[in-house]
C-alpha atoms as a PDB file:
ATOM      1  CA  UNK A   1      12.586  11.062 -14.248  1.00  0.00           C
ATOM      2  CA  UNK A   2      14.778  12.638 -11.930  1.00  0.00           C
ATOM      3  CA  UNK A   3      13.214  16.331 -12.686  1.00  0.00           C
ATOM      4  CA  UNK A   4       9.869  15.178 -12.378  1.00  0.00           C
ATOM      5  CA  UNK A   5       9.854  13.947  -8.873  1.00  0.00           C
ATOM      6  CA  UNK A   6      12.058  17.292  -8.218  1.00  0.00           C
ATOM      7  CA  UNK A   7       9.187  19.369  -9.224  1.00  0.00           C
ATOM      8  CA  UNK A   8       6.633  17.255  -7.090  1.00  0.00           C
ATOM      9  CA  UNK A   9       8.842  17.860  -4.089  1.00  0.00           C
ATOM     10  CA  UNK A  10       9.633  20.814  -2.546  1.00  0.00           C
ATOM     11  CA  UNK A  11      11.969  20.549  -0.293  1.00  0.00           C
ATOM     12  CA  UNK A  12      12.146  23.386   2.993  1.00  0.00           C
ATOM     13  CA  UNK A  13      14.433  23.726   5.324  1.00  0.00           C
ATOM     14  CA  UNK A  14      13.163  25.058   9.010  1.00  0.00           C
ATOM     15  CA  UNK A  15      15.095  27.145  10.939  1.00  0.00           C
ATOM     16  CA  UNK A  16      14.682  25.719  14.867  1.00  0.00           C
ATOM     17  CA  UNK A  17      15.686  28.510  17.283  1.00  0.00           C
ATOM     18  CA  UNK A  18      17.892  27.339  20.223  1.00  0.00           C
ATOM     19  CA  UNK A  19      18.220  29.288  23.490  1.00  0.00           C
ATOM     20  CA  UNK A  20      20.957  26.763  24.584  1.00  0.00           C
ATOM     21  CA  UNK A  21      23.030  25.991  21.106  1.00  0.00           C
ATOM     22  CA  UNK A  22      23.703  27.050  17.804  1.00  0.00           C
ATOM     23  CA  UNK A  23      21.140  27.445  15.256  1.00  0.00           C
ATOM     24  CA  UNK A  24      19.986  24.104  13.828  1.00  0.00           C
ATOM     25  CA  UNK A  25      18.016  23.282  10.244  1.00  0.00           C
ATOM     26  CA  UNK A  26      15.611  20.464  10.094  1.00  0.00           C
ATOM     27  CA  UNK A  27      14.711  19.519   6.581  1.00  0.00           C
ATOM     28  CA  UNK A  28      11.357  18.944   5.382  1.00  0.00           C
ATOM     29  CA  UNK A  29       9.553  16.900   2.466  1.00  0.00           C
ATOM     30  CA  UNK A  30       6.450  18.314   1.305  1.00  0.00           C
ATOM     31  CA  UNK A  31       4.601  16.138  -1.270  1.00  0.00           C
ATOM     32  CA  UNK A  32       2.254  17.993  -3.590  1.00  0.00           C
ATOM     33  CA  UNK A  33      -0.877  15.780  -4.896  1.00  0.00           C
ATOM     34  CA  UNK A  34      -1.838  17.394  -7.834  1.00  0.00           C
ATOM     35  CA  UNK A  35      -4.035  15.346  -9.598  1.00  0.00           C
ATOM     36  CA  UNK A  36      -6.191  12.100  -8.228  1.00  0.00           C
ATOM     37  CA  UNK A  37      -3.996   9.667 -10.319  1.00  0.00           C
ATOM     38  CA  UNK A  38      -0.891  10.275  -7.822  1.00  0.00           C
ATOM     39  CA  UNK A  39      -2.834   8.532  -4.722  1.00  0.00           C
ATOM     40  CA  UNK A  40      -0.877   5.705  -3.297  1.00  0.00           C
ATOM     41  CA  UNK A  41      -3.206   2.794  -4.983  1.00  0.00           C
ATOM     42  CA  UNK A  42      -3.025   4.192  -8.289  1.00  0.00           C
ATOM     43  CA  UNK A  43       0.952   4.572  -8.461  1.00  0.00           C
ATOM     44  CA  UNK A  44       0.888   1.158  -6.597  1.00  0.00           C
ATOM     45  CA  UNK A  45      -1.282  -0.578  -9.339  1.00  0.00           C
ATOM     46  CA  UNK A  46       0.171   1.301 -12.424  1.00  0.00           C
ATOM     47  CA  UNK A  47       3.924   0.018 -11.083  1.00  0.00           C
ATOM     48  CA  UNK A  48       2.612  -3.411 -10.573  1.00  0.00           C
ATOM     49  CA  UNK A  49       1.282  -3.305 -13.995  1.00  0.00           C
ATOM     50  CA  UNK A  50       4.536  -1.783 -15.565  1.00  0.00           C
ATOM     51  CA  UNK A  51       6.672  -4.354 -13.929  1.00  0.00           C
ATOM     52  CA  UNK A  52       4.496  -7.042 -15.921  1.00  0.00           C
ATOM     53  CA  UNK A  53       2.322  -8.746 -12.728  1.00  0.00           C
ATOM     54  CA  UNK A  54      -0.923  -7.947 -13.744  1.00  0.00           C
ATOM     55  CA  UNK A  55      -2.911 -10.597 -11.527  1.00  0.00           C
ATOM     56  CA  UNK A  56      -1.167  -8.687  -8.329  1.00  0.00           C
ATOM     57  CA  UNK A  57      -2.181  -5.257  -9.793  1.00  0.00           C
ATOM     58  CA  UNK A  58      -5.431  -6.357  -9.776  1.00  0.00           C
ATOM     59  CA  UNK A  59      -5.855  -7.507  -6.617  1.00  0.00           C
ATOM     60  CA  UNK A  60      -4.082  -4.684  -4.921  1.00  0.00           C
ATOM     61  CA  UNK A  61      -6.951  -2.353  -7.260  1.00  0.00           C
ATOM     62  CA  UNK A  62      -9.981  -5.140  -5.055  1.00  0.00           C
ATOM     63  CA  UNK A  63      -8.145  -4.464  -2.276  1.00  0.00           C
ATOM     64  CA  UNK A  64      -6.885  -1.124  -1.935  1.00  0.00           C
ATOM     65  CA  UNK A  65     -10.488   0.266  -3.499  1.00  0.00           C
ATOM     66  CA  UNK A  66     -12.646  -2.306  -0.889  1.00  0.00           C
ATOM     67  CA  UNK A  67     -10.840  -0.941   2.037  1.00  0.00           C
ATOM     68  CA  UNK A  68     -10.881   3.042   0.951  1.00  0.00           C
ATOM     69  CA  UNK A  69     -14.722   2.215   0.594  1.00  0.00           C
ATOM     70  CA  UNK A  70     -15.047   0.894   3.865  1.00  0.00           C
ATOM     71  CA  UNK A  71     -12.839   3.372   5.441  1.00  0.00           C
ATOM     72  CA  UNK A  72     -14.432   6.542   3.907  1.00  0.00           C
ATOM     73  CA  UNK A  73     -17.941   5.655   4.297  1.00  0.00           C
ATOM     74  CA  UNK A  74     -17.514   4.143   7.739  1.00  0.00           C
ATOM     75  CA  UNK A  75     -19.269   0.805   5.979  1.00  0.00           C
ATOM     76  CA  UNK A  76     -17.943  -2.860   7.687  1.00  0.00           C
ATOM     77  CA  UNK A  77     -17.624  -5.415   4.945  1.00  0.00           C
ATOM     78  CA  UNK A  78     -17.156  -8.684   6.326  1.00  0.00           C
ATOM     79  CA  UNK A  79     -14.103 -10.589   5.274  1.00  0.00           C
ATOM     80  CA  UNK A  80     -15.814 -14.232   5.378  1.00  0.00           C
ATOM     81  CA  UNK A  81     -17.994 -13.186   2.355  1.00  0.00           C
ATOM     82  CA  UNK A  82     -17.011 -12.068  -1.011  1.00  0.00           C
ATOM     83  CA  UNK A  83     -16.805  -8.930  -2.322  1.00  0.00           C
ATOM     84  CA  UNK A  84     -20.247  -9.074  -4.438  1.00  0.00           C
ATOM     85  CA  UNK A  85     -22.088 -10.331  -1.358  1.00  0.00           C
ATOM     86  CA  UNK A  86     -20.614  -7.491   0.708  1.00  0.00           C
ATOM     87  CA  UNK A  87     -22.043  -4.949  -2.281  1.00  0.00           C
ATOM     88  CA  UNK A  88     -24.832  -7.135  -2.156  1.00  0.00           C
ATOM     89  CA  UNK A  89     -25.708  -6.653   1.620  1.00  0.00           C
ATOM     90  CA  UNK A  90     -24.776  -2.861   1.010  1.00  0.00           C
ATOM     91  CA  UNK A  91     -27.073  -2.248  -1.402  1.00  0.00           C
ATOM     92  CA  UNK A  92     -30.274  -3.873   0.242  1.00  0.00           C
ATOM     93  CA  UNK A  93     -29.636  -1.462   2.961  1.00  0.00           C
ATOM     94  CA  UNK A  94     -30.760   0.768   0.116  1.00  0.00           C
ATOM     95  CA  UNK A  95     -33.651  -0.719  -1.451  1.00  0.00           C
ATOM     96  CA  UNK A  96     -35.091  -3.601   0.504  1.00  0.00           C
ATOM     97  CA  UNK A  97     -36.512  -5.421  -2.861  1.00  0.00           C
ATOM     98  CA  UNK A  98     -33.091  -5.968  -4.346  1.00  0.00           C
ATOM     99  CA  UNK A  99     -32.624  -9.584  -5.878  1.00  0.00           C
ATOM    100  CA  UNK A 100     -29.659 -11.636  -4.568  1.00  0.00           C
ATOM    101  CA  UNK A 101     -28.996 -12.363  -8.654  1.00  0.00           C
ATOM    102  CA  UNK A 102     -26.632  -8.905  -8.616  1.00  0.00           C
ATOM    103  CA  UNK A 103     -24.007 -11.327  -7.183  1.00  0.00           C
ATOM    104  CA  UNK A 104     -23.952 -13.417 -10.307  1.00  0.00           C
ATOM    105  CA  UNK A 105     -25.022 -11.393 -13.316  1.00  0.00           C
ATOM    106  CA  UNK A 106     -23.533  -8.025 -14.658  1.00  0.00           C
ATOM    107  CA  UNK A 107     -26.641  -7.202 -16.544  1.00  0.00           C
ATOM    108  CA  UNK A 108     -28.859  -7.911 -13.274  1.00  0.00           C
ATOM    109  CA  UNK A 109     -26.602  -5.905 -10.909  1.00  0.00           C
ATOM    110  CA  UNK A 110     -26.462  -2.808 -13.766  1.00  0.00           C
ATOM    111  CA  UNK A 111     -30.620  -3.090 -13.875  1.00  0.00           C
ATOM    112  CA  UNK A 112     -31.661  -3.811 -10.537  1.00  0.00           C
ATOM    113  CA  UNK A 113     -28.983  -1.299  -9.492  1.00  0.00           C
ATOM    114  CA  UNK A 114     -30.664   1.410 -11.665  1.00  0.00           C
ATOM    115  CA  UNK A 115     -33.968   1.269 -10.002  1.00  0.00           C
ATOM    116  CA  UNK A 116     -32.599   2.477  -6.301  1.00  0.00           C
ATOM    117  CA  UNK A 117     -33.621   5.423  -5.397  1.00  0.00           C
ATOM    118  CA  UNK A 118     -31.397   8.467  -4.993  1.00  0.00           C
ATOM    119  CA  UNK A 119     -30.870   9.093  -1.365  1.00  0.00           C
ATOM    120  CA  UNK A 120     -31.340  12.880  -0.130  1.00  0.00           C
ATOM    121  CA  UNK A 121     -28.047  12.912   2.213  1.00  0.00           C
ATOM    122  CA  UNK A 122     -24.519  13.714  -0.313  1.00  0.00           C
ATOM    123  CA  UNK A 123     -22.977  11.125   1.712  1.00  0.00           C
ATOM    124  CA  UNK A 124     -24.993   8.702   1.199  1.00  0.00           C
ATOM    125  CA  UNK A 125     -25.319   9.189  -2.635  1.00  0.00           C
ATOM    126  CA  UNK A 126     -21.575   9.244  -3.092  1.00  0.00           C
ATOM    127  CA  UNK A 127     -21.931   5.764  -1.433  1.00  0.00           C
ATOM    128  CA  UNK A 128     -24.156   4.338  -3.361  1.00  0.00           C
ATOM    129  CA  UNK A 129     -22.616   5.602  -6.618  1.00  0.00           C
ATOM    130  CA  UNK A 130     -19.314   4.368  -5.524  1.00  0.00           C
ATOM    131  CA  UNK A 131     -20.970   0.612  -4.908  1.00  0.00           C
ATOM    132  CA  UNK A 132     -22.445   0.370  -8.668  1.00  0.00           C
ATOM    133  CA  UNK A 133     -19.253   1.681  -9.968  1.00  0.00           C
ATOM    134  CA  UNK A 134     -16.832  -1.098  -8.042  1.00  0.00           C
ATOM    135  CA  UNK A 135     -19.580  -3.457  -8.708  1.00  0.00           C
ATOM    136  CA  UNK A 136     -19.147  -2.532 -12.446  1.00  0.00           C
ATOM    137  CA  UNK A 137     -15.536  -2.726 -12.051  1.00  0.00           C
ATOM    138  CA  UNK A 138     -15.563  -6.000 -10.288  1.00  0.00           C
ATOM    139  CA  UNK A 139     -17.356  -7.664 -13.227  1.00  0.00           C
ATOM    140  CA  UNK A 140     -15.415  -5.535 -16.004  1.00  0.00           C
ATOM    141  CA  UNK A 141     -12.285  -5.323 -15.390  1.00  0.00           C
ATOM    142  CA  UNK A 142     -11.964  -7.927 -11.807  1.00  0.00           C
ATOM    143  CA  UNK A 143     -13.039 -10.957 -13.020  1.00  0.00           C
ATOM    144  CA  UNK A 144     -12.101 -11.519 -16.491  1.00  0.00           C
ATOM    145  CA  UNK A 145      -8.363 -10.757 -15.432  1.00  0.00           C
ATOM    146  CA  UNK A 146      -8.292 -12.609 -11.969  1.00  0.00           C
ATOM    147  CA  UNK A 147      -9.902 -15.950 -13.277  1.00  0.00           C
ATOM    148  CA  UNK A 148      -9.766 -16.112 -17.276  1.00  0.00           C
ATOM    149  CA  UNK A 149      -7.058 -14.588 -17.511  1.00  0.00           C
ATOM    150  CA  UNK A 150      -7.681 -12.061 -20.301  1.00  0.00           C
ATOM    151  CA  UNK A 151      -5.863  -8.407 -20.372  1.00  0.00           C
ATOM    152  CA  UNK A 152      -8.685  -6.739 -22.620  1.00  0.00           C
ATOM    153  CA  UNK A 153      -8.278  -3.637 -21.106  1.00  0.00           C
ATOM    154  CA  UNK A 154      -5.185  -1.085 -21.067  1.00  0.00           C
ATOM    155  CA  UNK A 155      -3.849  -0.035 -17.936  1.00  0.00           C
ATOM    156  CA  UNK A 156      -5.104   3.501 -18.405  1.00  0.00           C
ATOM    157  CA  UNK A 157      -8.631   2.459 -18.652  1.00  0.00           C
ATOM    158  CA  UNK A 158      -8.193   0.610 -15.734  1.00  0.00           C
ATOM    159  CA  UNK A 159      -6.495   3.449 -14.139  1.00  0.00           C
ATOM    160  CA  UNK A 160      -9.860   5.846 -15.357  1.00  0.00           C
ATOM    161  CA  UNK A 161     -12.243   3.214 -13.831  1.00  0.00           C
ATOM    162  CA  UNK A 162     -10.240   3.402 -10.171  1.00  0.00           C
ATOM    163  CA  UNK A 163     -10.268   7.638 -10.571  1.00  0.00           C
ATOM    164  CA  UNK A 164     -14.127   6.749 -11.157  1.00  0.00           C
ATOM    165  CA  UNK A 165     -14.714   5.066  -7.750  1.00  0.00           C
ATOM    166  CA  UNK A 166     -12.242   7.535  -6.251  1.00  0.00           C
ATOM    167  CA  UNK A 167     -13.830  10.434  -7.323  1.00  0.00           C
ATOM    168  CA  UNK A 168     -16.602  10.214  -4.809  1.00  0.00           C
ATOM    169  CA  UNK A 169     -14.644   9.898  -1.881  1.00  0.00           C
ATOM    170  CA  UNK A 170     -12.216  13.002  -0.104  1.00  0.00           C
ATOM    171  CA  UNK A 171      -8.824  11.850  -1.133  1.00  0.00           C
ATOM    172  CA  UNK A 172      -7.299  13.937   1.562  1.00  0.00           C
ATOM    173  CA  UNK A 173      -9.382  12.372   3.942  1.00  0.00           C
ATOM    174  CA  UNK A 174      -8.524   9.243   3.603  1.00  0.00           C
ATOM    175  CA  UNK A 175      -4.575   9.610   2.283  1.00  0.00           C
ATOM    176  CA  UNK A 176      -3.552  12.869   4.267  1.00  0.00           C
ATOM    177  CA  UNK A 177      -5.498  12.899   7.120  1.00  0.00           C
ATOM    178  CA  UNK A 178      -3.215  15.434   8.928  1.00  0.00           C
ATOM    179  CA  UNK A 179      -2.626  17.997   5.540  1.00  0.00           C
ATOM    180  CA  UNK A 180      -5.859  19.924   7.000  1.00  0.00           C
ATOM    181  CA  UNK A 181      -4.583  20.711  10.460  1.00  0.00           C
ATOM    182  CA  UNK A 182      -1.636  22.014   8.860  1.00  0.00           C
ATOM    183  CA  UNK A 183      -2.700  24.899   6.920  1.00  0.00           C
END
């Protein structure tokens, strides 16, 4: 386990030039994403899964995915509601004719979500794709574990369903805000 996080590391050492003192090194971590499963809320919910509390994994997934949403797409959700309403009142700013029965049915949110129309703007479409697929996962993969209590899914298909909501956001955007000014 050792060699893996060795080879995800690099570690640098940079020389700092002194006019006053002897030559100093300053080490340096430099982490290496390489794929979208090594974000922070994925290694957070796949160790909270591992170490067997699988209602806390699951919430961390609500939250960590809710606020990346909000965050990314510079969308408020408000904290008083729940998390359907919040899609809910997200969605009507899409289509005006949406029916408030999204909140309560799967098969309602999955049709009336369907019938939205594509928006023009990238932005905007990668927001709207990324509220019917945490809508999807919400009523999937959310609610059976949080309130009956059933593990139907592995933890790799919930990790697939996250990398699906994540995939239409810029990871180093939100994660490594700074890795851009660097190079």
């Amino acid at each position: 386990m050792d060699d893996d996080r060795k080879e995800k590391m690099n570690v640098t050492k940079k020389k700092i030039l002194s006019f006053l003192g002897p030559r100093r090194f300053r080490e340096e971590t430099v982490v290496n994403i390489r794929t979208i499963t090594e974000i922070p809320p994925i290694i957070d919910v796949r160790q909270k899964f591992g170490n067997g509390n699988y209602i806390g994994a699951i919430n961390s997934a609500m939250e960590y995915i809710e606020n990346d949403i909000s965050r990314f797409f510079n969308v408020q959700f408000n904290k008083k509601y729940t998390t359907l309403y919040n899609l809910y009142k997200q969605l009507a700013g899409f289509e005006k004719d949406i029916s408030l029965d999204i909140i309560i049915d799967k098969e309602s949110f999955v049709i009336e979500t369907s019938q939205i129309d594509i928006p023009k703007e990238t932005k905007q479409e990668n927001l709207l794709s990324s509220l019917r697929k945490f809508g999807i996962f919400i009523y999937d993969v959310y609610n059976p574990m949080r309130y009956a209590r059933k593990m139907e899914l592995s933890i790799d298909d919930i990790v697939k369903r996250m990398v699906d909501i994540y995939s239409y956001m810029d990871l180093k955007e939100i994660y490594f805000p700074d890795s851009r000014t660097r190079r």
